[in-house]
C-alpha atoms as a PDB file:
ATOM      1  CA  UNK A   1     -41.160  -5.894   7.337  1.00  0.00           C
ATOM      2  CA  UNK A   2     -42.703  -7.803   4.464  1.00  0.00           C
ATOM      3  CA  UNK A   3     -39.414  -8.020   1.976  1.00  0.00           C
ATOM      4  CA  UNK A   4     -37.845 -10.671  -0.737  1.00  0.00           C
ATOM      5  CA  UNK A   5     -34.878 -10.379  -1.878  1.00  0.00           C
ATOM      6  CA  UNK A   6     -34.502  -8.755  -5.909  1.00  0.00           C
ATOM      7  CA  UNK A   7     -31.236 -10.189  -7.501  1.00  0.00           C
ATOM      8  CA  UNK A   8     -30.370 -10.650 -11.239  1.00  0.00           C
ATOM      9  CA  UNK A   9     -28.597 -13.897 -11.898  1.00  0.00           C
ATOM     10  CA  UNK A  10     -27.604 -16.274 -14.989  1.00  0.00           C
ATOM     11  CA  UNK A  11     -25.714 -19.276 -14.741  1.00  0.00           C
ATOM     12  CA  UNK A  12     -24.018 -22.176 -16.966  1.00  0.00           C
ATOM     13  CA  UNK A  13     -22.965 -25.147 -15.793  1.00  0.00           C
ATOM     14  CA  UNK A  14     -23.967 -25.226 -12.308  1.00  0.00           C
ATOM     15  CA  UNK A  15     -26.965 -27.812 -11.223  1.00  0.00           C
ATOM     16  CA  UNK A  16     -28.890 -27.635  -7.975  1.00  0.00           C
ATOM     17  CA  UNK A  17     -28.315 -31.512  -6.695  1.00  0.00           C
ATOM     18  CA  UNK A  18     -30.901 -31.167  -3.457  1.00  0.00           C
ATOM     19  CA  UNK A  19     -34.201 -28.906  -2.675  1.00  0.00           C
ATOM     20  CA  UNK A  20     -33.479 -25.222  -2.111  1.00  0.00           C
ATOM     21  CA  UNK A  21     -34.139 -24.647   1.821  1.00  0.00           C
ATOM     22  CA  UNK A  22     -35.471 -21.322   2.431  1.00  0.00           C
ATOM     23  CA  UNK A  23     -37.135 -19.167   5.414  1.00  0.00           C
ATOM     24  CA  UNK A  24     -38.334 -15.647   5.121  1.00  0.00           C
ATOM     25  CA  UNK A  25     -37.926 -13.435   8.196  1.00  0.00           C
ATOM     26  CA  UNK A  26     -37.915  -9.719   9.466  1.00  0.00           C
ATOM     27  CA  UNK A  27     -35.841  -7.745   6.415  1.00  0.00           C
ATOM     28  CA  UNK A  28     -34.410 -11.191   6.238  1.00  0.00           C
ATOM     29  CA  UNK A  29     -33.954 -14.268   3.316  1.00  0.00           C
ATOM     30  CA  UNK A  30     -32.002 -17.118   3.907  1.00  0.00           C
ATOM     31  CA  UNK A  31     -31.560 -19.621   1.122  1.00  0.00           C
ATOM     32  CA  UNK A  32     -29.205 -23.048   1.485  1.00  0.00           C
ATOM     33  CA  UNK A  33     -27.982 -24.140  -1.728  1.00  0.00           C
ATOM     34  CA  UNK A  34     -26.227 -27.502  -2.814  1.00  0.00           C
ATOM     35  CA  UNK A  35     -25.254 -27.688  -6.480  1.00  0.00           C
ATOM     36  CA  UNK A  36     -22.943 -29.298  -8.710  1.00  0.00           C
ATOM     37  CA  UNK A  37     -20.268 -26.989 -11.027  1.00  0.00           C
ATOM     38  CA  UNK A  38     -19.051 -28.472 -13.955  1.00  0.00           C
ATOM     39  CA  UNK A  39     -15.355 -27.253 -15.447  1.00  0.00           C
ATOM     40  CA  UNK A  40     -15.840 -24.002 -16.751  1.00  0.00           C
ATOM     41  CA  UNK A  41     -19.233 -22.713 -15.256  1.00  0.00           C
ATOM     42  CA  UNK A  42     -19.833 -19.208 -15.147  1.00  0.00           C
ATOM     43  CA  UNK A  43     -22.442 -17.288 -13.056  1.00  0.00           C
ATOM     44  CA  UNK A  44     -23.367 -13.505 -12.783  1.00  0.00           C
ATOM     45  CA  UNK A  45     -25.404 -12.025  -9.752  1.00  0.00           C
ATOM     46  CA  UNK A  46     -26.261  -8.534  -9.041  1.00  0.00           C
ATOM     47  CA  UNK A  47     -28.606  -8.172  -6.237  1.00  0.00           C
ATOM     48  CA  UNK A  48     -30.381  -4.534  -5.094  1.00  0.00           C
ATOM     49  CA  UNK A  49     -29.477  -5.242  -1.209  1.00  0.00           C
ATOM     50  CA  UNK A  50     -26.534  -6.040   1.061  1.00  0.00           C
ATOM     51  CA  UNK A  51     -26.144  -9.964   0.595  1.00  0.00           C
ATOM     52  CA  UNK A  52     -23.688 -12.313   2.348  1.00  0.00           C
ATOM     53  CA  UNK A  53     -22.700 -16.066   0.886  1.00  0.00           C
ATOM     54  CA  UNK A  54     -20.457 -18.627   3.271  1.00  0.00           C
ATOM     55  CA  UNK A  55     -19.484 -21.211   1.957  1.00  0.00           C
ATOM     56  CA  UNK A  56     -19.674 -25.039   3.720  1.00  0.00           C
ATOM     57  CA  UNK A  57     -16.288 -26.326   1.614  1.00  0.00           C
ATOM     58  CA  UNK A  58     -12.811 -24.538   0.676  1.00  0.00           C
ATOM     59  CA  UNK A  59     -13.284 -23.605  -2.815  1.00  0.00           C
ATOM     60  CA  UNK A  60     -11.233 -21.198  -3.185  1.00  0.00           C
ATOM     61  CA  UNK A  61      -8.716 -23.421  -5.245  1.00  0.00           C
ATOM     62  CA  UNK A  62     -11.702 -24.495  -7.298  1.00  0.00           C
ATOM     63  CA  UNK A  63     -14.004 -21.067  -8.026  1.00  0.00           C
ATOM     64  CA  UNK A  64     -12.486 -17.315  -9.228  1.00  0.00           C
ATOM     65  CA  UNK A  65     -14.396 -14.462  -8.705  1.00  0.00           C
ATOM     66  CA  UNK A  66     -14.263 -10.759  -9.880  1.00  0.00           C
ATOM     67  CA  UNK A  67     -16.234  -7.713  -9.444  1.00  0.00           C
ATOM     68  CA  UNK A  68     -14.734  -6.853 -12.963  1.00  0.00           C
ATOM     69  CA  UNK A  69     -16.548  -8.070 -16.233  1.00  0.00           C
ATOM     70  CA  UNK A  70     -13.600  -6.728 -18.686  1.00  0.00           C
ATOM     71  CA  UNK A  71     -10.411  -9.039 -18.137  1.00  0.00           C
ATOM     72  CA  UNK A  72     -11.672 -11.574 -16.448  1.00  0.00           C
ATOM     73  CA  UNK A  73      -8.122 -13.566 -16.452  1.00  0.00           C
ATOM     74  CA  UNK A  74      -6.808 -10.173 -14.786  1.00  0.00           C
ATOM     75  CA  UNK A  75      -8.217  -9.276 -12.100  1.00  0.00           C
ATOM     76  CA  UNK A  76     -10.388 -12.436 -10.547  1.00  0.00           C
ATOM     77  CA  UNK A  77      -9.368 -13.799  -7.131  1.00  0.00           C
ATOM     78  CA  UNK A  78     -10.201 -17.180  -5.359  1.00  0.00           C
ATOM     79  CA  UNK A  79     -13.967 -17.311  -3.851  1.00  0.00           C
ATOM     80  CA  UNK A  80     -13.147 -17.286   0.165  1.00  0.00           C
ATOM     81  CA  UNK A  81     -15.805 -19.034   2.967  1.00  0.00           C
ATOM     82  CA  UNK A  82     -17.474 -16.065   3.749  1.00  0.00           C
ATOM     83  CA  UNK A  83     -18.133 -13.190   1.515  1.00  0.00           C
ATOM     84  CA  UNK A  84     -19.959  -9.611   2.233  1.00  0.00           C
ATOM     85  CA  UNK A  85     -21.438  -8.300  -0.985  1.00  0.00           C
ATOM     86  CA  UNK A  86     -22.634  -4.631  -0.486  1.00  0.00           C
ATOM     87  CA  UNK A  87     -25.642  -3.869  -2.696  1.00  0.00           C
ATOM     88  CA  UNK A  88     -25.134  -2.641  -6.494  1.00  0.00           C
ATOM     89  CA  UNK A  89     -22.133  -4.365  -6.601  1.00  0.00           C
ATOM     90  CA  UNK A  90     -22.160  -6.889  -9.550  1.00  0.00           C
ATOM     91  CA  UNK A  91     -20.470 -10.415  -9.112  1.00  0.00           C
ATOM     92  CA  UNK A  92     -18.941 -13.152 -12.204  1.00  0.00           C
ATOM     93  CA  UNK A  93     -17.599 -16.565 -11.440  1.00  0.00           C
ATOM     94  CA  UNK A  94     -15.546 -19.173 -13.058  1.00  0.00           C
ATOM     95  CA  UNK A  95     -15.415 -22.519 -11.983  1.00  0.00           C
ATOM     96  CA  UNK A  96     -12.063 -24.240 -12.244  1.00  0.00           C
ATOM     97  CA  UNK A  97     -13.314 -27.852 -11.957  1.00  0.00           C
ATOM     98  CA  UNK A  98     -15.800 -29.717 -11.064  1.00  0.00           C
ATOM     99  CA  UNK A  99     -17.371 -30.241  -8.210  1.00  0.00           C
ATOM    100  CA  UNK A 100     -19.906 -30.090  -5.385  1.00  0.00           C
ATOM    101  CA  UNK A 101     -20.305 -27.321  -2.925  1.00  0.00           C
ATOM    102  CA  UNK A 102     -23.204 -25.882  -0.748  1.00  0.00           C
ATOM    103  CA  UNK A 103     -23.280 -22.677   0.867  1.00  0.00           C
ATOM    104  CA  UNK A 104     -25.773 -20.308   2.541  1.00  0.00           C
ATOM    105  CA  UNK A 105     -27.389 -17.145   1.410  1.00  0.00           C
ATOM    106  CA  UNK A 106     -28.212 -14.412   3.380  1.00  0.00           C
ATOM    107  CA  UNK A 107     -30.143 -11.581   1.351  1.00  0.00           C
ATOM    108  CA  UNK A 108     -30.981  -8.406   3.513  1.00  0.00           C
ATOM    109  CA  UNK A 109     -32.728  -5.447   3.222  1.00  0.00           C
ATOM    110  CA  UNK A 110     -30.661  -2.272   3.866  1.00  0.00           C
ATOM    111  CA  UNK A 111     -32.921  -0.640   6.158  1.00  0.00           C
ATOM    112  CA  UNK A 112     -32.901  -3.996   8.455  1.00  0.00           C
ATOM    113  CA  UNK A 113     -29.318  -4.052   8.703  1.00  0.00           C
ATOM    114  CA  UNK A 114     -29.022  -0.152   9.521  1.00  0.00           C
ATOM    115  CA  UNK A 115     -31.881  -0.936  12.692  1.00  0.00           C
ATOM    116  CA  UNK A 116     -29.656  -3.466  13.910  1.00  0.00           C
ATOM    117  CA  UNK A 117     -26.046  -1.904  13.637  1.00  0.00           C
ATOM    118  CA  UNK A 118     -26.750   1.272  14.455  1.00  0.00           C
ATOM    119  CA  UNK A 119     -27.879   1.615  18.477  1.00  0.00           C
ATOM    120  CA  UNK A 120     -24.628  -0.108  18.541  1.00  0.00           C
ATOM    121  CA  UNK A 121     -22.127   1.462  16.215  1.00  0.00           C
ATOM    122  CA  UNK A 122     -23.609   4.793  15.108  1.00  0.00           C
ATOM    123  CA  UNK A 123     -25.386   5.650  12.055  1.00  0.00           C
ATOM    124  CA  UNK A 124     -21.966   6.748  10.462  1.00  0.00           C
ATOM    125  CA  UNK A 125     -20.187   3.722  11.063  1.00  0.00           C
ATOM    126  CA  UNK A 126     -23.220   1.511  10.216  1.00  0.00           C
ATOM    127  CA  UNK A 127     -23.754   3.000   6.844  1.00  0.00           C
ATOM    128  CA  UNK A 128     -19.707   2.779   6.095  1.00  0.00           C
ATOM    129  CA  UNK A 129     -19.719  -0.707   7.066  1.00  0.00           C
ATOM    130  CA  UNK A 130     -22.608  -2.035   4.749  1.00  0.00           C
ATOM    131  CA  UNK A 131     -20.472  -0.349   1.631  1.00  0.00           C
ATOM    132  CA  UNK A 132     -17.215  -2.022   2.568  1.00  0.00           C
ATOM    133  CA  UNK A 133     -17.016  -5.569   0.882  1.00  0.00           C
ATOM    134  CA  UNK A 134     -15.563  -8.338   2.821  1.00  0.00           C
ATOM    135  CA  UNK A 135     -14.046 -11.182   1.618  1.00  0.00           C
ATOM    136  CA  UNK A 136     -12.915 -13.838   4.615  1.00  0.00           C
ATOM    137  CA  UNK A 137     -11.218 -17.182   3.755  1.00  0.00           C
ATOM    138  CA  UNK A 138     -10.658 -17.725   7.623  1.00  0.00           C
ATOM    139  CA  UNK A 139     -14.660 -18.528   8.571  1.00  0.00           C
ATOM    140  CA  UNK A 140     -14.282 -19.692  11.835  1.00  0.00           C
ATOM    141  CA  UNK A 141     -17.309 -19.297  14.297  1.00  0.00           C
ATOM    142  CA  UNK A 142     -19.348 -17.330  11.269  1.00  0.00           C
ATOM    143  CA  UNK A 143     -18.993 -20.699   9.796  1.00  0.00           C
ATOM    144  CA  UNK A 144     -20.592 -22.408  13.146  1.00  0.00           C
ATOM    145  CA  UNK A 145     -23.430 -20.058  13.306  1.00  0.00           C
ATOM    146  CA  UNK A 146     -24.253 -20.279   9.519  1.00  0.00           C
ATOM    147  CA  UNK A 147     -24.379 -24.172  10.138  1.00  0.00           C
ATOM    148  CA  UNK A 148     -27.035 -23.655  13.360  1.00  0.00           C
ATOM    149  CA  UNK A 149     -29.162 -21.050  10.940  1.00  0.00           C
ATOM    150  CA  UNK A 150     -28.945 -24.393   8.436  1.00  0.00           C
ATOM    151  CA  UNK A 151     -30.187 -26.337  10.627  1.00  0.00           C
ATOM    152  CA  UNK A 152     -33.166 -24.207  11.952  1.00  0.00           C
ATOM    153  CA  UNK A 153     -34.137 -23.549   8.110  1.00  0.00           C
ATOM    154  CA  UNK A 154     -34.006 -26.989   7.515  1.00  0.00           C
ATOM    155  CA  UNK A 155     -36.026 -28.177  10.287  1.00  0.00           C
ATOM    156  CA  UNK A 156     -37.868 -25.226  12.261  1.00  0.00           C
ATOM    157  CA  UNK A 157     -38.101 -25.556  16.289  1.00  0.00           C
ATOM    158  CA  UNK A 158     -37.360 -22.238  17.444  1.00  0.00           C
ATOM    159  CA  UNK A 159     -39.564 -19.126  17.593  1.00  0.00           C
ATOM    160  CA  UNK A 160     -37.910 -16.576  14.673  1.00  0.00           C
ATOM    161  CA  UNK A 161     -36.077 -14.136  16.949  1.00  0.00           C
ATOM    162  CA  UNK A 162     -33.661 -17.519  17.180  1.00  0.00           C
ATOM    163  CA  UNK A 163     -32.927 -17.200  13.221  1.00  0.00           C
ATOM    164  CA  UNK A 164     -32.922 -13.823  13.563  1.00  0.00           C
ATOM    165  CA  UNK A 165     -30.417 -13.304  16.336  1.00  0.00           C
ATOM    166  CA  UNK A 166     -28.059 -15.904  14.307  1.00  0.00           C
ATOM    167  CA  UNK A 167     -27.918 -13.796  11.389  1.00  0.00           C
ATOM    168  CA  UNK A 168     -27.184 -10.838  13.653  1.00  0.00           C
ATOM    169  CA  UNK A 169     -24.166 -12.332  15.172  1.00  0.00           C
ATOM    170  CA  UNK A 170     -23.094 -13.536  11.533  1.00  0.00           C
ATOM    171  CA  UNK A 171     -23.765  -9.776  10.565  1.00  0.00           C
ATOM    172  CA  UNK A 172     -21.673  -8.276  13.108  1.00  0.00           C
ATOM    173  CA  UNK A 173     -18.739 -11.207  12.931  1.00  0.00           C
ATOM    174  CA  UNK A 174     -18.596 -10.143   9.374  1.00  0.00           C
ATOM    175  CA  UNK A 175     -18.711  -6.889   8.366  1.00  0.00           C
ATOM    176  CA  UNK A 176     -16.060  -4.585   8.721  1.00  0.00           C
ATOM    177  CA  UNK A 177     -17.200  -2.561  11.557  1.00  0.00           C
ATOM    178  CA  UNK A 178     -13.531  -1.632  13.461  1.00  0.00           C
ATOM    179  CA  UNK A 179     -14.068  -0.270  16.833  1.00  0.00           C
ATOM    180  CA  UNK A 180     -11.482   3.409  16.113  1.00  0.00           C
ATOM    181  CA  UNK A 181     -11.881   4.368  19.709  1.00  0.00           C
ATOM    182  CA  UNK A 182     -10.148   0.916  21.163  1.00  0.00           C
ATOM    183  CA  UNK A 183      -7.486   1.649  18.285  1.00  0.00           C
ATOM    184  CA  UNK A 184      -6.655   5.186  18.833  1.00  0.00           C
ATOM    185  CA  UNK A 185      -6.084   3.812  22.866  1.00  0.00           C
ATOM    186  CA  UNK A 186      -4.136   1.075  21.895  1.00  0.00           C
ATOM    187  CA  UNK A 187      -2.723   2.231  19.369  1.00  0.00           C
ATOM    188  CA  UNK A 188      -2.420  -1.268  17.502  1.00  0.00           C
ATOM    189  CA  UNK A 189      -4.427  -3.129  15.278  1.00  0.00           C
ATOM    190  CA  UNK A 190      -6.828  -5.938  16.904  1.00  0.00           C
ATOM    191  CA  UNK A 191      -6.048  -9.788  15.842  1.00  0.00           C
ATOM    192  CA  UNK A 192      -9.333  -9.560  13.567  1.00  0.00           C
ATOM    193  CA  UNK A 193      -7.599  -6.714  11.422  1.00  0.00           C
ATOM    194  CA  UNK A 194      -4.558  -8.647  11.326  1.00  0.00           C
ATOM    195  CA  UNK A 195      -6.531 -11.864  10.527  1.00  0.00           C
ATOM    196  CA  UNK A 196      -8.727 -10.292   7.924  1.00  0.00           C
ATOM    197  CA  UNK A 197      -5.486  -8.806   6.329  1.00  0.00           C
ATOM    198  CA  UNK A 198      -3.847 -11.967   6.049  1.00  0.00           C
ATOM    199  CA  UNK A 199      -6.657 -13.718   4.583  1.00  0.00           C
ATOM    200  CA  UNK A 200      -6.626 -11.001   2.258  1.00  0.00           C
ATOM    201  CA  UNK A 201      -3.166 -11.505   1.506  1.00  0.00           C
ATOM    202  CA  UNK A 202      -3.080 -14.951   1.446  1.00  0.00           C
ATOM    203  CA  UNK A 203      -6.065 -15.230  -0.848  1.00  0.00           C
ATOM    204  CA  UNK A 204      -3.490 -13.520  -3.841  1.00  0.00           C
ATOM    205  CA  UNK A 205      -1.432 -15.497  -6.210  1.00  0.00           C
ATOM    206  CA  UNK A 206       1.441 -13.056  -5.376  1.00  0.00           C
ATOM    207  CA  UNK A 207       0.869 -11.594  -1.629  1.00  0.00           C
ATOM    208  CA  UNK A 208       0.689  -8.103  -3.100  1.00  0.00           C
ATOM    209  CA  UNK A 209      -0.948  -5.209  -2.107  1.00  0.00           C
ATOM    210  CA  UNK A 210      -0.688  -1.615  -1.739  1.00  0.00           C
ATOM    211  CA  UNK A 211      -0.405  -0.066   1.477  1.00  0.00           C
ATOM    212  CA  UNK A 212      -3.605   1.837   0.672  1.00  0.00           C
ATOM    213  CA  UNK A 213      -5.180  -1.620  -0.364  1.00  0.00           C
ATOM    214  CA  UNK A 214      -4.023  -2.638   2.783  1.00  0.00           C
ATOM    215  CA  UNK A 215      -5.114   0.248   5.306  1.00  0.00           C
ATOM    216  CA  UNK A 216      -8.706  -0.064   3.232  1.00  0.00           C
ATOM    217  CA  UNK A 217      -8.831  -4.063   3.769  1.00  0.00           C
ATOM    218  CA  UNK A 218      -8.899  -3.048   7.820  1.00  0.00           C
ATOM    219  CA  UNK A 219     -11.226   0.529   7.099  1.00  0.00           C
ATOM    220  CA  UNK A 220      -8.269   2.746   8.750  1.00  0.00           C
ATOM    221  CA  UNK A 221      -6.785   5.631   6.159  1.00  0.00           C
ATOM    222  CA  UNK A 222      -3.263   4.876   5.131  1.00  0.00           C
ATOM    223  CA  UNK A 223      -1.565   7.019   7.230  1.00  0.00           C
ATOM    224  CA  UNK A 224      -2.596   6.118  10.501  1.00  0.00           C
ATOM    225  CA  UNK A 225      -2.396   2.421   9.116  1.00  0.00           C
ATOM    226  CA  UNK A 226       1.014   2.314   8.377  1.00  0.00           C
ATOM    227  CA  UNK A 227       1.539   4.149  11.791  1.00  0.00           C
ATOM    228  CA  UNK A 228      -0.269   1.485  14.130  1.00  0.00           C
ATOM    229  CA  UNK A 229       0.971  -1.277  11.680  1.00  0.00           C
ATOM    230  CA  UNK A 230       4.521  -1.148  13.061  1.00  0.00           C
ATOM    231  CA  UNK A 231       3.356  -0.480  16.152  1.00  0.00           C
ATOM    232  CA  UNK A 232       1.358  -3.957  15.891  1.00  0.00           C
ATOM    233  CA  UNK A 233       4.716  -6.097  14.613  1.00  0.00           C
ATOM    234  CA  UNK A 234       7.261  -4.029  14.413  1.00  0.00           C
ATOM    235  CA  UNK A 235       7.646  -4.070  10.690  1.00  0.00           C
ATOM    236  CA  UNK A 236       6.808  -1.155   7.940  1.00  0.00           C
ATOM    237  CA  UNK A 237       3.650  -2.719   6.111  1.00  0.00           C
ATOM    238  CA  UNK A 238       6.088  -3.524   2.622  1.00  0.00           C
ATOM    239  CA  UNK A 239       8.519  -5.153   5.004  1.00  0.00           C
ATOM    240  CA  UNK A 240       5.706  -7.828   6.531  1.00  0.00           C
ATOM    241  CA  UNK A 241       4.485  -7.860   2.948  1.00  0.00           C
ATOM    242  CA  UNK A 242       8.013  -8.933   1.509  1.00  0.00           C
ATOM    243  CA  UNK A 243       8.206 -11.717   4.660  1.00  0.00           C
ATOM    244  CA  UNK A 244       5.428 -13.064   3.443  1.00  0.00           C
ATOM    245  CA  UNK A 245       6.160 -13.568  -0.262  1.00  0.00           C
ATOM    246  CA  UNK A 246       9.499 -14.889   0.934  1.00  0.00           C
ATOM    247  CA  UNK A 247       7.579 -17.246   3.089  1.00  0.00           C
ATOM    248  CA  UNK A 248       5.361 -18.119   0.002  1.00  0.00           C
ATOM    249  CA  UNK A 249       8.796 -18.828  -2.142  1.00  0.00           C
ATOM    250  CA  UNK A 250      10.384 -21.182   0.754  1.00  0.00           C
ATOM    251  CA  UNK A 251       6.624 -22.789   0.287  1.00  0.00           C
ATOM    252  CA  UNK A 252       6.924 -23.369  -3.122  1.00  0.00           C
ATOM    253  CA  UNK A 253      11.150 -24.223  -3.041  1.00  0.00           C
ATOM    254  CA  UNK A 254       9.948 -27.556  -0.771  1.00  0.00           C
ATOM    255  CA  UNK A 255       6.622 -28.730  -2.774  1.00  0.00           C
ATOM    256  CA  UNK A 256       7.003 -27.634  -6.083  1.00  0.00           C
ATOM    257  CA  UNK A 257      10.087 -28.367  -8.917  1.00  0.00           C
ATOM    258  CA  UNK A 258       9.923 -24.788 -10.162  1.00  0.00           C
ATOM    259  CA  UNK A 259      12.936 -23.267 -10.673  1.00  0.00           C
ATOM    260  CA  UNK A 260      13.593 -20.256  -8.874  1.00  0.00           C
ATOM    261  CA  UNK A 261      13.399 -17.609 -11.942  1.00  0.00           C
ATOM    262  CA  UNK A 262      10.022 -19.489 -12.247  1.00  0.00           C
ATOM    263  CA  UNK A 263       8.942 -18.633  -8.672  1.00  0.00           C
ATOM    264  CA  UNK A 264      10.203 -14.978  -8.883  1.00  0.00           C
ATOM    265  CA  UNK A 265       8.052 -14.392 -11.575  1.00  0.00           C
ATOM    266  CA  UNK A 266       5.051 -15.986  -9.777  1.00  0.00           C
ATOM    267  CA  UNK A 267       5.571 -14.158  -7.164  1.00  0.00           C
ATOM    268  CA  UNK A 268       5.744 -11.207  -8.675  1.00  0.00           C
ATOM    269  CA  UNK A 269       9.827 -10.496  -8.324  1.00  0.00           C
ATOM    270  CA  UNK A 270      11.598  -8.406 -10.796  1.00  0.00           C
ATOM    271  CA  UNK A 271      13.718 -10.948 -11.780  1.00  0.00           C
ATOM    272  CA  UNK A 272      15.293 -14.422 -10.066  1.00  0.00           C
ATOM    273  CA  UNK A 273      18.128 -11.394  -8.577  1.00  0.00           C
ATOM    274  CA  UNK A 274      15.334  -9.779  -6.968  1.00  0.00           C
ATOM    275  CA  UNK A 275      13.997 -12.264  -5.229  1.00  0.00           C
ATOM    276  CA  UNK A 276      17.743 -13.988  -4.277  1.00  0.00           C
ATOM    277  CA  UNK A 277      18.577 -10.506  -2.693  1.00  0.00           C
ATOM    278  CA  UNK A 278      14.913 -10.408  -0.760  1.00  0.00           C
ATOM    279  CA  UNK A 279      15.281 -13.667   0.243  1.00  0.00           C
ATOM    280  CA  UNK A 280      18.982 -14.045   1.514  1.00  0.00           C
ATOM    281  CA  UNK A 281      18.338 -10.591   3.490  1.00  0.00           C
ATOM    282  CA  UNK A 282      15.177 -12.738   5.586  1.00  0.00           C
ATOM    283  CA  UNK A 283      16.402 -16.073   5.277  1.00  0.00           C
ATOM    284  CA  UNK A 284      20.146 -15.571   5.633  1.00  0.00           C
ATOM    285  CA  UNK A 285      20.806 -18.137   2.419  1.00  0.00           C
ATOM    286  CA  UNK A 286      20.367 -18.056  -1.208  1.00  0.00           C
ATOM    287  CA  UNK A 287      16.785 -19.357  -2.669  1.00  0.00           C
ATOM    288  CA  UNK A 288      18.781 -22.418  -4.533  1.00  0.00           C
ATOM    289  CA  UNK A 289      21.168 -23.272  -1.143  1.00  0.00           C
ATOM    290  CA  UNK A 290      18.052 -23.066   1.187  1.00  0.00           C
ATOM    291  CA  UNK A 291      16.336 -25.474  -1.110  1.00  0.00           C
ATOM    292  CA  UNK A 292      19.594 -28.140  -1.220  1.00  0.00           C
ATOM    293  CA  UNK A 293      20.109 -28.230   2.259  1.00  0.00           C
ATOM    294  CA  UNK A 294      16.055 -29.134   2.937  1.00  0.00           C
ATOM    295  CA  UNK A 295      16.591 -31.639   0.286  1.00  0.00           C
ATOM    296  CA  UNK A 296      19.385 -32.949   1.856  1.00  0.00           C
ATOM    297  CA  UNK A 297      17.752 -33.744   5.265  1.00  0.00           C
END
C-alpha cells in the first residue's frame, strides 16, 4: 500500500535538535523525533489516521495534554510514555519547562491496522479498538520494541517484514483490545486492565474517576465492571478509588509541608473533615497523628 501519513500540526517553542529518522512501510510511517521545548511551548496535531507516540523520557511532570481546546487549565492531563491517538481526534500541548525529549511516531493507515487485527480479534472488536484512545504511563516492553524499531530506522539491516512485525506487536501491546471471552470465564479483570487503570488513575492530580470512566478506561460497560471489579480485589470500585487517594495523602503528609486542609483540597476532599474521616477509617489514625509519629521516627 503506497500511503503517507496527512496530519495538521503548528508548534511554538519546540526545536528539532537532531535529523528526523524516518522509514516508510506497508500502511506504515515511522518518524523518530528529538527536540528541545522551551517553558511554555504549545503544539496542536490533528492527523486523518490512527497514530501512536511513545515517548523515550518521563515527561509527564514536564508536558500537559488535552483533547479539549476551550479550558485548557481544566481539563489537560500529564503526557504518559505511550499514547494511542484514534484518527479525527485533535491533540494541544503545553510544555511546563524546558527540556529535551525524543519519542517515536507511528502514523497508520486505518485499513492496515483493520488487516492486521482482525483474523485475530474480529472485525467488531478491531474496529472498537482503533476508536478507543489509550493513554499508558507504564511503557514497559512497548517501550523495548519501540527502541528495536529505532534502531532499524536508524540504521536498516533487516528485510521490512522485521519493522513491520515490531509495529504489530507495539499495535497489539497497545491498544485496548480486552479478550471478553477469558473475562466472562474468569470472571476477573486481567493484570493489564488493572495496570492500565492505575496508570490511568495515577496519571490524575486527584485519583478521580467515575465508575463509568473507569469501566470505559478497561472497554467493559459499567455494570459488569463494577461486578468483576470486586471480584478482582475485593473492593467496590469507589472503595479502591478512596484507598488510593488516601495513599496519595500519606504520600504527600511525608514529602511535602502542606497542611492537611491543603491536601484535602488537592485531592479533591470536601473539606480537611472529609478527608480525616476517609483517612482514619483506612489508616486507623488521624491525617495530622499519622504524620507526627513518621516524623518522629
Amino acid at each position: 500500500m503506497s500511503y503517507w501519513h496527512s496530519m495538521a500540526w503548528h508548534t511554538e517553542g519546540i526545536r528539532v535538535v537532531a535529523p528526523v529518522k524516518w522509514r516508510r512501510f506497508d500502511g506504515l510511517v515511522s518518524v523518530f523525533w528529538e527536540a528541545e521545548s522551551q517553558s511554555g511551548a504549545t503544539g496542536y496535531y490533528l492527523a486523518d489516521d490512527p497514530r501512536i507516540m511513545i515517548f523515550f523520557n518521563d515527561v509527564s511532570s514536564r508536558i500537559r495534554m488535552s483533547n479539549r481546546d476551550d479550558n485548557f487549565s481544566q481539563h489537560y492531563r500529564p503526557m504518559t510514555r505511550a499514547v494511542y491517538v484514534p484518527a479525527g481526534v485533535p491533540m494541544w500541548t503545553s510544555s511546563e519547562t524546558k527540556h529535551r525529549f525524543s519519542h517515536l511516531n507511528l502514523h497508520m493507515h486505518r485499513d492496515r491496522l483493520l488487516r492486521f487485527l482482525t483474523p485475530s480479534v474480529g472485525a467488531s472488536a478491531a474496529l472498537a479498538a482503533l476508536r478507543r484512545p489509550v493513554e499508558l504511563q507504564d511503557a514497559g516492553a512497548i517501550q523495548t520494541l519501540a527502541g528495536l524499531l529505532v534502531d532499524e530506522i536508524s540504521n536498516p539491516s533487516k528485510h521490512a517484514v522485521y519493522a513491520e512485525s515490531l509495529v504489530g506487536s507495539i499495535v497489539a501491546g497497545l491498544l485496548d483490545i480486552p479478550d471478553h471471552e477469558a473475562e466472562k470465564a474468569n470472571g476477573r479483570l486481567t493484570q493489564a486492565q488493572m495496570n492500565k487503570l492505575m496508570s490511568r488513575i495515577d496519571g490524575l492530580s486527584d485519583c478521580r474517576l467515575t465508575v463509568a470512566e473507569m469501566a470505559a478506561t478497561v472497554g467493559l460497560s459499567e455494570s459488569w465492571f463494577s461486578n468483576v471489579f470486586k471480584q478482582t480485589t475485593g473492593k467496590t470500585p469507589l472503595q479502591w478509588q478512596l484507598g488510593r487517594r488516601v495513599d496519595l495523602a500519606k504520600k504527600l503528609l511525608l514529602e511535602s509541608d502542606l497542611a492537611v486542609a491543603e491536601i484535602a483540597a488537592q485531592l479533591g476532599f470536601t473539606d480537611q473533615a472529609h478527608l480525616t474521616k476517609a483517612f482514619r477509617q483506612i489508616a486507623g489514625d488521624t491525617p495530622a497523628a499519622w504524620r507526627r509519629v513518621r516524623q518522629i521516627c
